[in-house]
Protein backbone atom coordinates (compact mmCIF):
# COMPACT_ATOMS: atom_id res chain seq x y z
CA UNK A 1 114.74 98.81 89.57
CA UNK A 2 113.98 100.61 92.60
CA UNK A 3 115.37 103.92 91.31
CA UNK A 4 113.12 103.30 88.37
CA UNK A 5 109.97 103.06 89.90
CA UNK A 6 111.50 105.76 92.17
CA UNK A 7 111.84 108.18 89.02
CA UNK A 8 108.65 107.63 87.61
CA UNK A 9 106.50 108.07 91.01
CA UNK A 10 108.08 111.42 91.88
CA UNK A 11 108.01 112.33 95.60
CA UNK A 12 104.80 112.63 95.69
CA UNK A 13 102.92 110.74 98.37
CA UNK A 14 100.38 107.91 97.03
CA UNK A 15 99.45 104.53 97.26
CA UNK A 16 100.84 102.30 93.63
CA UNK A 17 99.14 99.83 92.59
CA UNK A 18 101.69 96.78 90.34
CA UNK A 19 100.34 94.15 88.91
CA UNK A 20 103.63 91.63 89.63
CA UNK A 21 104.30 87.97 88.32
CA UNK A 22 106.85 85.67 88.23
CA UNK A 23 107.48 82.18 86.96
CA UNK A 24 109.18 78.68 87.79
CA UNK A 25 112.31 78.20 85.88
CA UNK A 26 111.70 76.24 82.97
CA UNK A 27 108.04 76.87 83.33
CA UNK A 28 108.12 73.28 85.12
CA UNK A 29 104.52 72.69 87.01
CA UNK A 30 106.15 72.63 90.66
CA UNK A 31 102.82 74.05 92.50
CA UNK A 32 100.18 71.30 93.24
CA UNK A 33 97.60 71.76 95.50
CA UNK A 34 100.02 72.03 98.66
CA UNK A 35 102.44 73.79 97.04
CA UNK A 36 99.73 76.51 96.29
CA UNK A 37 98.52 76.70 99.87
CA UNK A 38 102.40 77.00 101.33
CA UNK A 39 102.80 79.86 98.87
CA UNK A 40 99.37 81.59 100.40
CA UNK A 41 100.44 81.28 103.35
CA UNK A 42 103.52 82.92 103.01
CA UNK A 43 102.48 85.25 101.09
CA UNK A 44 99.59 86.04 103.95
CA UNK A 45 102.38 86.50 106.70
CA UNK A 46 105.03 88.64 104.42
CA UNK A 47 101.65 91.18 103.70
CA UNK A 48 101.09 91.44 107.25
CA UNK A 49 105.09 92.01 107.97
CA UNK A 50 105.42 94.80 104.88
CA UNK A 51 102.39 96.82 104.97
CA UNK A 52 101.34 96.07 101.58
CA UNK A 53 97.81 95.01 100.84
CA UNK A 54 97.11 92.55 98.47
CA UNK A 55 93.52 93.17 95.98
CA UNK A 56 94.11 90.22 93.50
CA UNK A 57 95.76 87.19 93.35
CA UNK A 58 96.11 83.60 91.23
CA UNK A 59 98.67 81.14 92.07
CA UNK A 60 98.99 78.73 88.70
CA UNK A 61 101.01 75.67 88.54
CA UNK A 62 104.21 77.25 87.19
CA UNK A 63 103.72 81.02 87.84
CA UNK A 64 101.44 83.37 90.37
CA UNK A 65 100.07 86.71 89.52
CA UNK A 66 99.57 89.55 92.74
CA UNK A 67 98.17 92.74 92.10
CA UNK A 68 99.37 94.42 95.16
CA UNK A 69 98.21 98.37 96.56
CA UNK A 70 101.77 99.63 98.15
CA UNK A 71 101.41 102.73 100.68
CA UNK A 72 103.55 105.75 100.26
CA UNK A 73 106.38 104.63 102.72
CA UNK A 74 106.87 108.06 104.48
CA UNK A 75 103.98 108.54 105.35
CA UNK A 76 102.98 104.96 106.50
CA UNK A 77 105.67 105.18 108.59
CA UNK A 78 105.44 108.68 110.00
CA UNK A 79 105.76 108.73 114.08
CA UNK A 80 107.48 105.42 113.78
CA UNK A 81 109.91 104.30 116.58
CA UNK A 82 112.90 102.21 116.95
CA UNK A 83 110.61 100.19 119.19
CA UNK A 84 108.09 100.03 116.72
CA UNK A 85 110.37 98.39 113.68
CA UNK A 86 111.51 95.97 116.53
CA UNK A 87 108.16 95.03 117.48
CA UNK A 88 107.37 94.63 113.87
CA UNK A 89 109.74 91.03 113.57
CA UNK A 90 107.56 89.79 116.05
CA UNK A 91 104.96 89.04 113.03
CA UNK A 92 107.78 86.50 111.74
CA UNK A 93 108.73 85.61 114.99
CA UNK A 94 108.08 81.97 113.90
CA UNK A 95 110.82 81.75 111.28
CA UNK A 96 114.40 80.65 113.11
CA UNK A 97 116.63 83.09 111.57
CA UNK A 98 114.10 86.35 113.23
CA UNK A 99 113.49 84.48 116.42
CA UNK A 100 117.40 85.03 116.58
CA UNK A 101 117.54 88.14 116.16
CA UNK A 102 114.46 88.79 118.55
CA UNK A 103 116.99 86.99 121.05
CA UNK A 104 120.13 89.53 119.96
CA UNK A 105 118.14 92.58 120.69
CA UNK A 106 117.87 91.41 123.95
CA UNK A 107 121.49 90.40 124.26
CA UNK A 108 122.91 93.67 122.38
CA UNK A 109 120.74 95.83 125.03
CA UNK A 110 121.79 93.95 128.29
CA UNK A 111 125.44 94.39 126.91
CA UNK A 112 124.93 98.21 126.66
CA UNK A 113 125.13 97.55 122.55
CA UNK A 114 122.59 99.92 121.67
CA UNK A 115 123.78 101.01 118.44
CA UNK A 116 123.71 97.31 117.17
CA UNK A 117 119.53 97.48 117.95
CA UNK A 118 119.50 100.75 115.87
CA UNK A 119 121.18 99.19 112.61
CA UNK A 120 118.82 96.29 113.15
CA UNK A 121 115.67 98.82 113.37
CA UNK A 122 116.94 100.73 110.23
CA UNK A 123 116.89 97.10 108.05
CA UNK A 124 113.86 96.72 109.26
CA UNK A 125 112.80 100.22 107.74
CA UNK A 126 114.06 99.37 104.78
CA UNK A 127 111.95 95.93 104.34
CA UNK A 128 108.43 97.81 105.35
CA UNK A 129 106.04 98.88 102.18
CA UNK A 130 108.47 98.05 99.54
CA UNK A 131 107.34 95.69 96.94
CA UNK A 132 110.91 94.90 96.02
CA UNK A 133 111.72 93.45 99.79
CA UNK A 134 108.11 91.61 99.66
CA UNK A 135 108.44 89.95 96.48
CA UNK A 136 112.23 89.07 97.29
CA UNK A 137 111.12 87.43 100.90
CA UNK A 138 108.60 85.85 99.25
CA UNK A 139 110.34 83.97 96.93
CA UNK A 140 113.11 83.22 98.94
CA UNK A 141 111.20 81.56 101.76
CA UNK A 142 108.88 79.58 99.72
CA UNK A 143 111.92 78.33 97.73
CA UNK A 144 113.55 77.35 101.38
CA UNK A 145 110.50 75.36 101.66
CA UNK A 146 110.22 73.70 98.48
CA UNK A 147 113.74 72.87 98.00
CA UNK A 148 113.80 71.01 101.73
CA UNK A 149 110.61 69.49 100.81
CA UNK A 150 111.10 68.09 97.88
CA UNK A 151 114.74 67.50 98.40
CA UNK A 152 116.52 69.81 95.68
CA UNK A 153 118.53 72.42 95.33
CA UNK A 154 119.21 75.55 93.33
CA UNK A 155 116.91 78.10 92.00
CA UNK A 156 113.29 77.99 91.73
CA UNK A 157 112.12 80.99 89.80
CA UNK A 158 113.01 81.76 86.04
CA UNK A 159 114.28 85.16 86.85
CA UNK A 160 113.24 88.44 88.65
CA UNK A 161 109.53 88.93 89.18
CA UNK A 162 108.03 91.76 86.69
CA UNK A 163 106.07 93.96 87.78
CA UNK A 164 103.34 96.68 86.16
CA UNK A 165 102.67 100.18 87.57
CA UNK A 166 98.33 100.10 87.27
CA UNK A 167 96.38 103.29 87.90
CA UNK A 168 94.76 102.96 91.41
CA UNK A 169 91.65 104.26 90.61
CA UNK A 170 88.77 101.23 90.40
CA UNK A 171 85.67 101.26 88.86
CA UNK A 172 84.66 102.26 85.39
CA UNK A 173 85.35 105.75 83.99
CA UNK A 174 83.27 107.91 81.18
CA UNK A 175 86.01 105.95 78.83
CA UNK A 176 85.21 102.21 80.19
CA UNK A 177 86.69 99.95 82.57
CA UNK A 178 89.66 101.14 84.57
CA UNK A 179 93.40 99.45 84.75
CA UNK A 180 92.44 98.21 88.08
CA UNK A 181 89.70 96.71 87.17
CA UNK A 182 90.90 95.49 83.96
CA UNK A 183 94.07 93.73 85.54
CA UNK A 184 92.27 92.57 88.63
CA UNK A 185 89.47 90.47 86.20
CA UNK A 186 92.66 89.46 84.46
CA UNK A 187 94.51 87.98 87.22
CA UNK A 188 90.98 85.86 88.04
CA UNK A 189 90.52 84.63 84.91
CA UNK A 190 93.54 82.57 84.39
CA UNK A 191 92.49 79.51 85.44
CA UNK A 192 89.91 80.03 82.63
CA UNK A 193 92.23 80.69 80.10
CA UNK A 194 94.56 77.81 80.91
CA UNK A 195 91.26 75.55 80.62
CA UNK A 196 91.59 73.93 84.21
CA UNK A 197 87.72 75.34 85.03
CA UNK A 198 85.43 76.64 83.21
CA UNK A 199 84.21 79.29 86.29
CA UNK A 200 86.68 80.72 88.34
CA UNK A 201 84.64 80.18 91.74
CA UNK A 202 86.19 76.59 91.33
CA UNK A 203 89.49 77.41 91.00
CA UNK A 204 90.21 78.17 95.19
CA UNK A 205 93.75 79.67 94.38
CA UNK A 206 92.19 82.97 93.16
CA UNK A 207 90.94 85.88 94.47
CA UNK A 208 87.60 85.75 92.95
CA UNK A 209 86.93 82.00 94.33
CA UNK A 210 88.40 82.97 97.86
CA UNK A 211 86.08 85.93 97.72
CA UNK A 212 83.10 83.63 96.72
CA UNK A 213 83.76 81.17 99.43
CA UNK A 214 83.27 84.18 102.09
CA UNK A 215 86.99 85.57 102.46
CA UNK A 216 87.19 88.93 103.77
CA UNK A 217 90.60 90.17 102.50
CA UNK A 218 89.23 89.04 98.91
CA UNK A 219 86.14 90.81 99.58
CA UNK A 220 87.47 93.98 100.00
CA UNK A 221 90.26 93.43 97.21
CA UNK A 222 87.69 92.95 94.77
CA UNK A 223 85.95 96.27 96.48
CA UNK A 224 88.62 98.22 96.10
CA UNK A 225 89.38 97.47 91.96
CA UNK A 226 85.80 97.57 91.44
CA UNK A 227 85.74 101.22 93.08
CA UNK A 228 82.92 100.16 95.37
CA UNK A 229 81.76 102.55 98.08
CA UNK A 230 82.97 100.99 101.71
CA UNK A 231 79.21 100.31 102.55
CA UNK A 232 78.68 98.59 99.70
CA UNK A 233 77.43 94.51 100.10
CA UNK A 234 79.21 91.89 98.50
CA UNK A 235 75.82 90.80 96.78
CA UNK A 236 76.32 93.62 94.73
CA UNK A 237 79.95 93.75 94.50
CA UNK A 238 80.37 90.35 93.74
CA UNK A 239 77.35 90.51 91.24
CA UNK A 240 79.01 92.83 89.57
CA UNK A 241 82.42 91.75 89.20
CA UNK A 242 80.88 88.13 87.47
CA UNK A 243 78.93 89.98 85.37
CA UNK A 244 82.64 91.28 84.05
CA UNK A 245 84.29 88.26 84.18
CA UNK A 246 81.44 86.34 82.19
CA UNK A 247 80.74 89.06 79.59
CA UNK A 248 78.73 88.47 76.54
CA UNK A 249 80.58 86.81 73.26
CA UNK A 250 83.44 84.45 74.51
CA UNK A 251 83.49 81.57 73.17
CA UNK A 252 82.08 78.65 74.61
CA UNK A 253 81.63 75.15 73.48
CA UNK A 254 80.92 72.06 75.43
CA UNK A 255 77.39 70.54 77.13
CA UNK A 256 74.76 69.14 75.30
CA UNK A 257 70.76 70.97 74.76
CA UNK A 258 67.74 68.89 75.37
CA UNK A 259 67.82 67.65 71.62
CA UNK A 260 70.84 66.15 72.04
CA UNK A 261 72.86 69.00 70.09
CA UNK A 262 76.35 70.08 71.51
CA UNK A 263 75.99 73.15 73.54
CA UNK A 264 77.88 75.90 71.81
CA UNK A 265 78.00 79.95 71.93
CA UNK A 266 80.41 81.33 68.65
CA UNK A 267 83.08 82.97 69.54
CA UNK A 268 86.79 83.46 68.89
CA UNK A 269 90.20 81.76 69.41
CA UNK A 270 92.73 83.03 71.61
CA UNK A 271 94.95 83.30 68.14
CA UNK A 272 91.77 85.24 66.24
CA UNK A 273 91.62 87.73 69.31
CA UNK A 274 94.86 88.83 68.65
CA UNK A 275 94.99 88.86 64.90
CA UNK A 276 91.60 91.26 65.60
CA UNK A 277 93.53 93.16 67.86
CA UNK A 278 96.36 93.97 66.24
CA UNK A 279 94.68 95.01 63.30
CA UNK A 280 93.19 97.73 65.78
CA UNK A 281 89.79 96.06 65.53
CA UNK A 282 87.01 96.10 68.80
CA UNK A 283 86.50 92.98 70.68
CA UNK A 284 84.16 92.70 73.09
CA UNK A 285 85.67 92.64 76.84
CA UNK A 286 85.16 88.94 77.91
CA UNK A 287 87.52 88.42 74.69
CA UNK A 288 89.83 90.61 75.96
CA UNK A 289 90.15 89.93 79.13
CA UNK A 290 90.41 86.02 78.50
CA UNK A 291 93.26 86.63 75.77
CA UNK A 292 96.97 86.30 77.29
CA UNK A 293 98.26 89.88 76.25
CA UNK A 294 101.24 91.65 77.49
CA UNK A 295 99.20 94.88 78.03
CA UNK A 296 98.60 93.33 81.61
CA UNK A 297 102.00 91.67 82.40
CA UNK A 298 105.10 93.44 80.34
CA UNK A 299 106.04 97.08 80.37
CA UNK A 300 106.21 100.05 82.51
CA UNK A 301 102.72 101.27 83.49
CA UNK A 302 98.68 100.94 82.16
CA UNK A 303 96.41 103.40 83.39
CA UNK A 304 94.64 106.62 81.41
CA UNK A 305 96.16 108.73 79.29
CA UNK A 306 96.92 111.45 82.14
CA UNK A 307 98.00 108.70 84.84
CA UNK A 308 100.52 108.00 82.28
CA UNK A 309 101.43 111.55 80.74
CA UNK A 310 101.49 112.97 84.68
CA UNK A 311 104.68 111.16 85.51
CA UNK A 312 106.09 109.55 81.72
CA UNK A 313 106.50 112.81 80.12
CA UNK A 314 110.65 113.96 80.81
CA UNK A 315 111.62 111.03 82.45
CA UNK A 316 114.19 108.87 80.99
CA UNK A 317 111.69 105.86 81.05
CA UNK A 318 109.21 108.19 79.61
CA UNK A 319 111.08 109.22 76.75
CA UNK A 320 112.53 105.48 76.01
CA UNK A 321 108.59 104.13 76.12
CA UNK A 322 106.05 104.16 74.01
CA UNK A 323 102.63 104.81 74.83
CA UNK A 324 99.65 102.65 73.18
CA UNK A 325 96.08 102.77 73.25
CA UNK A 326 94.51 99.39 74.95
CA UNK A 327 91.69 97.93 72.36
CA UNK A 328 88.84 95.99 72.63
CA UNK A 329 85.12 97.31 74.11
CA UNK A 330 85.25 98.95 77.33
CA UNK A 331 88.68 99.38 77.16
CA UNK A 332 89.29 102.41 75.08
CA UNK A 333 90.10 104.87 77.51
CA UNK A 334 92.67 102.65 78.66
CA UNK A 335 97.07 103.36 77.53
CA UNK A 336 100.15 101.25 77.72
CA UNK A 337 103.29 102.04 78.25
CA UNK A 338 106.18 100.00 77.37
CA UNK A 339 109.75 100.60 75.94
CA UNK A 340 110.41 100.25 72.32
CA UNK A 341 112.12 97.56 70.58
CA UNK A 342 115.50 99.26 70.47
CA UNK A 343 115.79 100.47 73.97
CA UNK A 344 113.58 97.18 75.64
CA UNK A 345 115.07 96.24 79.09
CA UNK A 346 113.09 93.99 82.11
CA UNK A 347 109.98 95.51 83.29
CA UNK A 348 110.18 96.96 86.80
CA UNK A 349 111.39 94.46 89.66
């Protein structure tokens, strides 16, 4: 998977945007309300280890959702010394197994075993903005945890975490809401879509909630896929972004008026959005973006038409995908790529 996303990137220097998810095996409801702060946390120290920066994020009670912003790894890492990857496990100095080898280096150098410190250095290389290594560490050590905690064994997650390339560029466009933007309002809105709250802000194991309870990091995620100049407040950021995530014509039922009438705004069923869809008919983007579609979470890439022609045109992946225009209002300068039925394989990761 790393060739692939290798291939379709070029050599080019840029920061990638993936949108990545994973799930519990058997879709069993392992996270409660510790479990989701554990996983935070490591996923907080592992960002600070790799380099990556994270814009998005919902942990749910049998899967998580990151949409992560990975640096080109050359250049992040041009002028880099062997010192410099060493000093870099002092971030997960905590953890046993790296307080070890913090103690080898020491041991290696005072037995003249310098070469031993340079292999060590060059796995640490290797680990540093690469969403393969993050995800991987990720899982593994919250896994440690939850196993030992909860007294089990085996695997925890269903299978390898998918992942989808998303054009980095934020904001709207002449053609409507960007992939950024469109994944990142997404990601925030599952807790809506699952029916656990009816306002994300209440849901503190999201971006958008984090970012309304003061939260820096989520601040400037939010920034970032809402292409928001770096002066810009968060009273206008953040006004902004609800406005999106609360757009006119969802459906919502429940309350009661003054009269005594059941409070109710029409609007359609998850199972009516995509009937509409399919049949290539507009919806209007609070619809969208509440519907559970595999536009945001299966295939290769979502982005524009030439973020996706610039790098899927004579690649293997390119010619083995399919490209599709994304429906629904706002969203019609928007394309997804994924493989066809006859040549499908796992999504990046």
């Amino acid at each position: 998977m790393r060739r692939l996303r290798s291939d379709l990137l070029g050599d080019s220097p840029q920061n990638n945007c993936y949108h990545a998810i994973s799930r519990v095996v058997n879709r069993e409801l392992v996270f409660g309300d510790v479990e989701k702060e554990r996983f935070l946390k490591i996923v907080r120290k592992q960002l600070e280890f790799s380099g990556l920066e994270l814009l998005s994020w919902c942990v749910m009670g049998n899967h998580f959702h990151l949409l992560l912003r990975v640096p080109d790894k050359e250049t992040a890492l041009a002028g880099w010394t062997e010192e410099d990857f060493i000093a870099r496990l002092g971030v997960l100095s905590e953890e046993k197994y790296t307080n070890q080898l913090l103690g080898n280096v020491k041991m290696w150098r005072g037995n003249g075993c310098e070469h031993l410190v340079t292999e060590l250095a060059g796995r640490v290389r290797n680990r540093l903005f690469d969403l393969s290594s993050f995800m991987k560490e990720v899982k593994q050590k919250f896994s440690a945890w939850f196993n030992l905690t909860h007294g089990r064994t085996g695997t925890l997650w269903e299978d390898r975490f998918r992942s989808v390339l998303v054009e980095g560029t934020g904001g709207y466009s002449a053609d409507g809401l960007s992939g950024l933007l469109a994944v990142a309002a997404y990601i925030d809105l599952n807790p809506v879509r699952a029916g656990i709250v009816e306002d994300p802000k209440h849901y503190r194991w999201c971006s958008y909630a984090a970012a309304v309870a003061g939260n820096l990091a989520a601040r400037q995620g939010i920034g970032v896929c809402f292409g928001a100049a770096k002066k810009a407040t968060w009273r206008s950021v953040g006004a902004g972004y609800r406005k999106l995530l609360f757009g006119a014509g969802a459906e919502e039922i429940g309350g009661v008026t003054p009269d005594g009438k059941t409070r109710s705004r029409p609007g359609f069923t998850q199972k009516e959005i995509e009937a509409v869809w399919k049949a290539g008919g507009k919806l209007t983007l609070a619809q969208v973006l509440r519907c559970r579609v595999t536009y945001f979470t299966e295939g290769i890439a979502l982005g524009g038409r030439g973020f996706l022609s610039s790098w899927g045109e004579g690649t293997e992946e390119g010619r083995r995908g399919t490209a599709k225009s994304v429906g629904g209002a706002e969203l019609g300068g928007l394309m997804f790529l994924g493989f066809r039925k006859e040549n499908a394989i796992q999504a990046p990761g």
